[in-house]
N, C-alpha and C. Protein backbone atom coordinates (compact mmCIF):
# COMPACT_ATOMS: atom_id res chain seq x y z
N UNK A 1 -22.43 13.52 -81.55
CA UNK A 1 -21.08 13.06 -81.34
C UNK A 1 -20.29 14.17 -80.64
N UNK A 2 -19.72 13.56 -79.56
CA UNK A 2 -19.00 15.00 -78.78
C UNK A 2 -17.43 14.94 -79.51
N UNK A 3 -17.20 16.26 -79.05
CA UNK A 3 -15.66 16.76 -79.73
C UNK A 3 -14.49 15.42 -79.12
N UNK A 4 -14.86 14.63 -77.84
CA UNK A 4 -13.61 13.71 -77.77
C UNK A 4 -14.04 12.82 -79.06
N UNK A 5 -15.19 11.94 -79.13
CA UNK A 5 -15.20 10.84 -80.03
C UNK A 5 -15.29 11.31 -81.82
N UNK A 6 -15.38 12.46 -82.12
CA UNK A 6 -14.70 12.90 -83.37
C UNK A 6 -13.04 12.99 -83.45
N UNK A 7 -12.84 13.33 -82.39
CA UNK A 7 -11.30 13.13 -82.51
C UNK A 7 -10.12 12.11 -82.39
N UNK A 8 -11.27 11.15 -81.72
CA UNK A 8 -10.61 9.76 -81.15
C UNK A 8 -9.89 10.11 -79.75
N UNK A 9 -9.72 11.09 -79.34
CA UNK A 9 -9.07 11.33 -78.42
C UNK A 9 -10.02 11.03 -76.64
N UNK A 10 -9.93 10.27 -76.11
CA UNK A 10 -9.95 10.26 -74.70
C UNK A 10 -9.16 10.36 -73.53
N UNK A 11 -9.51 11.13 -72.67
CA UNK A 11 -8.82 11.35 -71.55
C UNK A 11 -8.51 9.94 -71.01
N UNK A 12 -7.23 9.98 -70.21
CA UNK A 12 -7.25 8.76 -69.33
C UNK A 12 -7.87 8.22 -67.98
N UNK A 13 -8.41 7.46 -67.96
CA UNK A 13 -9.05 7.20 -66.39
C UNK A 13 -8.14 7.54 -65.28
N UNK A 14 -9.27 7.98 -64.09
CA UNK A 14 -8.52 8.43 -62.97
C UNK A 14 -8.27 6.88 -62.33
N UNK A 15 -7.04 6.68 -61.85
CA UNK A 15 -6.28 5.44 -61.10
C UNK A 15 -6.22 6.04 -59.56
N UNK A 16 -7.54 5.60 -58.74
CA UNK A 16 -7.09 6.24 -57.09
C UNK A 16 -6.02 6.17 -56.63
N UNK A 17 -5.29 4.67 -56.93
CA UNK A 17 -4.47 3.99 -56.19
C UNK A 17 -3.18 4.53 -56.73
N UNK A 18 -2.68 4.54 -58.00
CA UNK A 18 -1.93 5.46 -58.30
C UNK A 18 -1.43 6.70 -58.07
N UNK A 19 -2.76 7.44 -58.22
CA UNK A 19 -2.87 9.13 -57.83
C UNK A 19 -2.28 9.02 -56.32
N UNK A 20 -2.88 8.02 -55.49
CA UNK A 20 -2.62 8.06 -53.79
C UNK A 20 -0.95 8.23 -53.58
N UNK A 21 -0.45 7.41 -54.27
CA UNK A 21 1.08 6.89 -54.33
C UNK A 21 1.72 7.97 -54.74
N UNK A 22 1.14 8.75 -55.67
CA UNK A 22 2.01 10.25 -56.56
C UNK A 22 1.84 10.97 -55.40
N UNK A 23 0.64 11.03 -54.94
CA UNK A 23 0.23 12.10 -53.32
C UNK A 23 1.36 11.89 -52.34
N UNK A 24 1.03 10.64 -52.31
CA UNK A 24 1.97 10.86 -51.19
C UNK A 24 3.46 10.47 -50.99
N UNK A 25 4.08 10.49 -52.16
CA UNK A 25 5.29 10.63 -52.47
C UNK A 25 5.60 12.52 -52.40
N UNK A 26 4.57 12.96 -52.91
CA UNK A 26 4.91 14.20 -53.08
C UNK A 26 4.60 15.06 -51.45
N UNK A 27 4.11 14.42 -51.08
CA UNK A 27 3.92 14.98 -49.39
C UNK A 27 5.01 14.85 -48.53
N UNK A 28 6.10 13.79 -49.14
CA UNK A 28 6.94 12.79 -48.14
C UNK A 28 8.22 14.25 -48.50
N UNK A 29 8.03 14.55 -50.06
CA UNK A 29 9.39 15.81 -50.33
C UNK A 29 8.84 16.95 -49.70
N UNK A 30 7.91 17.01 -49.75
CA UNK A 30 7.44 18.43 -48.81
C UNK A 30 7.53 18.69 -47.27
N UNK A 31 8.59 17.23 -46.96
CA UNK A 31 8.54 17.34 -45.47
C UNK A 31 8.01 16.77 -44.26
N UNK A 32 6.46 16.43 -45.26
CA UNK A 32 5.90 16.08 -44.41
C UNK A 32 5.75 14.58 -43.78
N UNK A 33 5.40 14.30 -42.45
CA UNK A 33 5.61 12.92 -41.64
C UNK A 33 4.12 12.33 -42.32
N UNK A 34 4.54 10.76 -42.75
CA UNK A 34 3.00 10.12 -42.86
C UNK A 34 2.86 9.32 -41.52
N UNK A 35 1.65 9.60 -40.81
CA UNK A 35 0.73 8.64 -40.14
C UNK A 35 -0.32 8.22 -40.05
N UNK A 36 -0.16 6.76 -40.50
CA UNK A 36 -1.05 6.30 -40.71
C UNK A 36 -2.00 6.78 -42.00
N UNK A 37 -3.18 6.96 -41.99
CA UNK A 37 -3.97 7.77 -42.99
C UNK A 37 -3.21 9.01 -43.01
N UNK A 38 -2.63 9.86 -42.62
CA UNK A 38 -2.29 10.97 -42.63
C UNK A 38 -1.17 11.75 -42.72
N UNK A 39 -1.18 12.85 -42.58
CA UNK A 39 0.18 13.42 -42.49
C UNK A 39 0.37 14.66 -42.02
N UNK A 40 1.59 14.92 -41.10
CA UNK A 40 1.69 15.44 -39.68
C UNK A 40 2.90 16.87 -40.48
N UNK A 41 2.90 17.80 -39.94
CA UNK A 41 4.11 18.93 -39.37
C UNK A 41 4.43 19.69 -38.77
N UNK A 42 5.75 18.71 -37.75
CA UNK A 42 5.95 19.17 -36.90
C UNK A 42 4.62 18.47 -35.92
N UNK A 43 4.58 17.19 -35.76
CA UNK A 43 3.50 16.37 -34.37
C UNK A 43 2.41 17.16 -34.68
N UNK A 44 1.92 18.08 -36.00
CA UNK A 44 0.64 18.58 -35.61
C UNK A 44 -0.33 17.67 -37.27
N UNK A 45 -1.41 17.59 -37.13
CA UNK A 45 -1.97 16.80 -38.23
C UNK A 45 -2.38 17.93 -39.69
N UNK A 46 -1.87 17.52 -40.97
CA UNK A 46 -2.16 18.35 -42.04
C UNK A 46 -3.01 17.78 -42.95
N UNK A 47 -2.85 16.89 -43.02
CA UNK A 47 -3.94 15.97 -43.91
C UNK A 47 -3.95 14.73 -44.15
N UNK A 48 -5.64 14.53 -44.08
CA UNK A 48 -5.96 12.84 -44.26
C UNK A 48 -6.30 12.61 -45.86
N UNK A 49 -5.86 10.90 -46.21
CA UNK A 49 -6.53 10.75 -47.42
C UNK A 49 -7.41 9.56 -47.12
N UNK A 50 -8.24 9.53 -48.03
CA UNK A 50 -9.09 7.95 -47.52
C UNK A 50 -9.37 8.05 -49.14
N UNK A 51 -8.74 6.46 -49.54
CA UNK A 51 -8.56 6.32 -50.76
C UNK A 51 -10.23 5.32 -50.84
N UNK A 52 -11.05 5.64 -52.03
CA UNK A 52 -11.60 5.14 -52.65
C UNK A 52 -12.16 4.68 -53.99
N UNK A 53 -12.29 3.87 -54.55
CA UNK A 53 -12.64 3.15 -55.72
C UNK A 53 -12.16 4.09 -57.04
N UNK A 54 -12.97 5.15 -56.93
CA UNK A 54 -12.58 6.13 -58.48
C UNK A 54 -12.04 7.39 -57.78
N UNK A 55 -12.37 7.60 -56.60
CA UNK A 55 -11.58 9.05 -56.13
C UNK A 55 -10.51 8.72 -54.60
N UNK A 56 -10.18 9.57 -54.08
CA UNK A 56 -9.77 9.90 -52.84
C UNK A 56 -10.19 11.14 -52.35
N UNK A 57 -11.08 10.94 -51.24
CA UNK A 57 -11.68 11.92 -50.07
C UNK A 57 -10.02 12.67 -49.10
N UNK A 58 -9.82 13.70 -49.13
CA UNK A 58 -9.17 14.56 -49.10
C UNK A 58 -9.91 15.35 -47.18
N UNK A 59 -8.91 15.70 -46.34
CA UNK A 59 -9.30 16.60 -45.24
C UNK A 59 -8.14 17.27 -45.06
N UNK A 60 -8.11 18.34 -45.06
CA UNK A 60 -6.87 19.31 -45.11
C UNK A 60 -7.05 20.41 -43.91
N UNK A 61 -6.12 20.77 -43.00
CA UNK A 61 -5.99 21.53 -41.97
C UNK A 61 -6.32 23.23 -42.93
N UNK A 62 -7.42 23.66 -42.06
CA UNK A 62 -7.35 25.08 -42.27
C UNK A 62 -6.16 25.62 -41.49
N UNK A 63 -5.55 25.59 -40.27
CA UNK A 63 -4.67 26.11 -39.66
C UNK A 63 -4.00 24.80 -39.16
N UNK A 64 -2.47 25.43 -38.87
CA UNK A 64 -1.74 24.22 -38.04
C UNK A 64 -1.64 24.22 -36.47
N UNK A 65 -2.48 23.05 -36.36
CA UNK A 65 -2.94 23.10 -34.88
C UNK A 65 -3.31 21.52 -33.95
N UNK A 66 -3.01 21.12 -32.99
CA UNK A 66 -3.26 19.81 -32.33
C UNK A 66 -4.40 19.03 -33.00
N UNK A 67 -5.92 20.16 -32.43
CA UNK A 67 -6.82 19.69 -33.28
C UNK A 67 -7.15 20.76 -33.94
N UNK A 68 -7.05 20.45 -35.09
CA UNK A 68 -7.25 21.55 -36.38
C UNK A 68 -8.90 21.31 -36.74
N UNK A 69 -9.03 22.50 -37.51
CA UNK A 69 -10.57 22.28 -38.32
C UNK A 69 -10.19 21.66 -39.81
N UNK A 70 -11.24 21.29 -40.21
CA UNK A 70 -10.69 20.68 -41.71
C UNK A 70 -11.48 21.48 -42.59
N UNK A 71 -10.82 21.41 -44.21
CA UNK A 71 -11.71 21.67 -45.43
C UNK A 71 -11.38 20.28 -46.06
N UNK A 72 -12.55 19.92 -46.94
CA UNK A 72 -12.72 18.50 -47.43
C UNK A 72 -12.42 18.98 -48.88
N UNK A 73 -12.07 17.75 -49.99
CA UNK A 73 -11.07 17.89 -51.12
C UNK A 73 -11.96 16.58 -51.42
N UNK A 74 -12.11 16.47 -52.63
CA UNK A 74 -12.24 14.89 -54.04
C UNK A 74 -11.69 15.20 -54.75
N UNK A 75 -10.42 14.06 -54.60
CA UNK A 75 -9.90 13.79 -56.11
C UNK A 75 -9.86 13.18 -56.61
N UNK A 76 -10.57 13.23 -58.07
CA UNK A 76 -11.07 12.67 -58.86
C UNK A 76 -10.53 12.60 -60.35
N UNK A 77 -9.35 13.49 -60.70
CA UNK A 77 -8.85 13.23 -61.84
C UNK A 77 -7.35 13.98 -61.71
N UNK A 78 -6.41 14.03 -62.75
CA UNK A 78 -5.19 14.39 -62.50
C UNK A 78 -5.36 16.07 -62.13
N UNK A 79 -6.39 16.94 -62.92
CA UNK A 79 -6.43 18.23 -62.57
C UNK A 79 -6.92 18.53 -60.97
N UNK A 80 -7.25 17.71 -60.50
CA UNK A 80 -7.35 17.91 -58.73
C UNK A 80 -6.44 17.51 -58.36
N UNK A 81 -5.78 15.86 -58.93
CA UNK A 81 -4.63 15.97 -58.18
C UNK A 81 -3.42 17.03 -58.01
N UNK A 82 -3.52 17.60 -59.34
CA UNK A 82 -2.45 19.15 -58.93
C UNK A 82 -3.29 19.89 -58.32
N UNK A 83 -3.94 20.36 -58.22
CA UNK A 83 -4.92 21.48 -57.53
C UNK A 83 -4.39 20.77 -55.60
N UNK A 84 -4.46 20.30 -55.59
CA UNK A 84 -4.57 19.44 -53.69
C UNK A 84 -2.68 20.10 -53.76
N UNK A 85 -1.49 19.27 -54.11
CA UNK A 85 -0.26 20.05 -53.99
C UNK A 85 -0.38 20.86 -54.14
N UNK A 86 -1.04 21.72 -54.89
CA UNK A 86 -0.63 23.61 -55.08
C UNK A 86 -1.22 23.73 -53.75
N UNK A 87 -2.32 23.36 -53.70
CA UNK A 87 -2.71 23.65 -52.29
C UNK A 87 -2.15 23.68 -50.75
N UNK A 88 -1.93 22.22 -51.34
CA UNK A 88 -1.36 21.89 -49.28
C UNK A 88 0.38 22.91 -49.78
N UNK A 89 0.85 23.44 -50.57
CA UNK A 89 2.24 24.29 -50.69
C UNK A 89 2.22 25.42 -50.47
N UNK A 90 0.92 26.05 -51.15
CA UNK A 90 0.32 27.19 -50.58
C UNK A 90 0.19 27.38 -48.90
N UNK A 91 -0.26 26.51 -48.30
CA UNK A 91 -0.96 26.23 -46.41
C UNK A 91 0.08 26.12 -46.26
N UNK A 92 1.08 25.13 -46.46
CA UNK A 92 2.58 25.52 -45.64
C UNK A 92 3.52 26.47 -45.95
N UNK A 93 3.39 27.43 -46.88
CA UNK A 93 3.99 28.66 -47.13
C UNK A 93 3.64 29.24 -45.84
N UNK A 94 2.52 29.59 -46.15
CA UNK A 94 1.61 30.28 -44.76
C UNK A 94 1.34 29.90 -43.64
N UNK A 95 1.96 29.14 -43.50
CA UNK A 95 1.78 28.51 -41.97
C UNK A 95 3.40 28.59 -41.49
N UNK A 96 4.23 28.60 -42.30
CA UNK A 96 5.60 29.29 -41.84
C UNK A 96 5.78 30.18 -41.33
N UNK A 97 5.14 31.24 -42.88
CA UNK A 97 5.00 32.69 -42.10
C UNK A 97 4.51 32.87 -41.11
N UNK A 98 3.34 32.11 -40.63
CA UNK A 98 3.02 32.86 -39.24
C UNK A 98 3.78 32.22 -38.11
N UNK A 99 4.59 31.16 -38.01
CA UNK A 99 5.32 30.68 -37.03
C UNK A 99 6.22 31.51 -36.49
């Protein structure tokens, strides 16, 4: 018997479609433009989501640039979904500074 089902306690299921909506509400205060799958700053592309079934596939600009390179992201439960905002807040800290 694992420590959740002695305790009765279970985590809650990850909701993609939900999580997507918290994402990208929280992208929209950070400034950033949505298009389409994505989202732009300043006409340049910062990140795609492609929502699926139990997660969302994540592509995030290493630098801000026309065509950027990407690092890839799954999120798959609420602790990634904070992990992805700390993230993309972190990249636009730093992508200020170097402007």
């Amino acid at each position: 018997m694992s420590d959740d089902e002695s305790s009765g306690f279970a985590p809650p299921l990850f909701e993609a479609g939900e999580a997507l909506t918290q994402i990208k509400r929280k992208l929209r205060d950070l400034k950033l433009t949505e298009r389409g799958k994505g989202f732009d700053l300043r006409g340049k592309p910062v990140l795609e989501l492609v929502p699926g079934e139990a997660q969302i596939n994540v592509r995030i600009a290493r630098k801000l640039a026309l065509t950027p390179e990407w690092d890839r992201l799954l999120v798959n439960s609420s602790a990634s979904q904070r992990k992805l905002i700390d993230d993309i807040k972190r990249r636009l800290e730093r992508w200020e500074r170097e402007d």
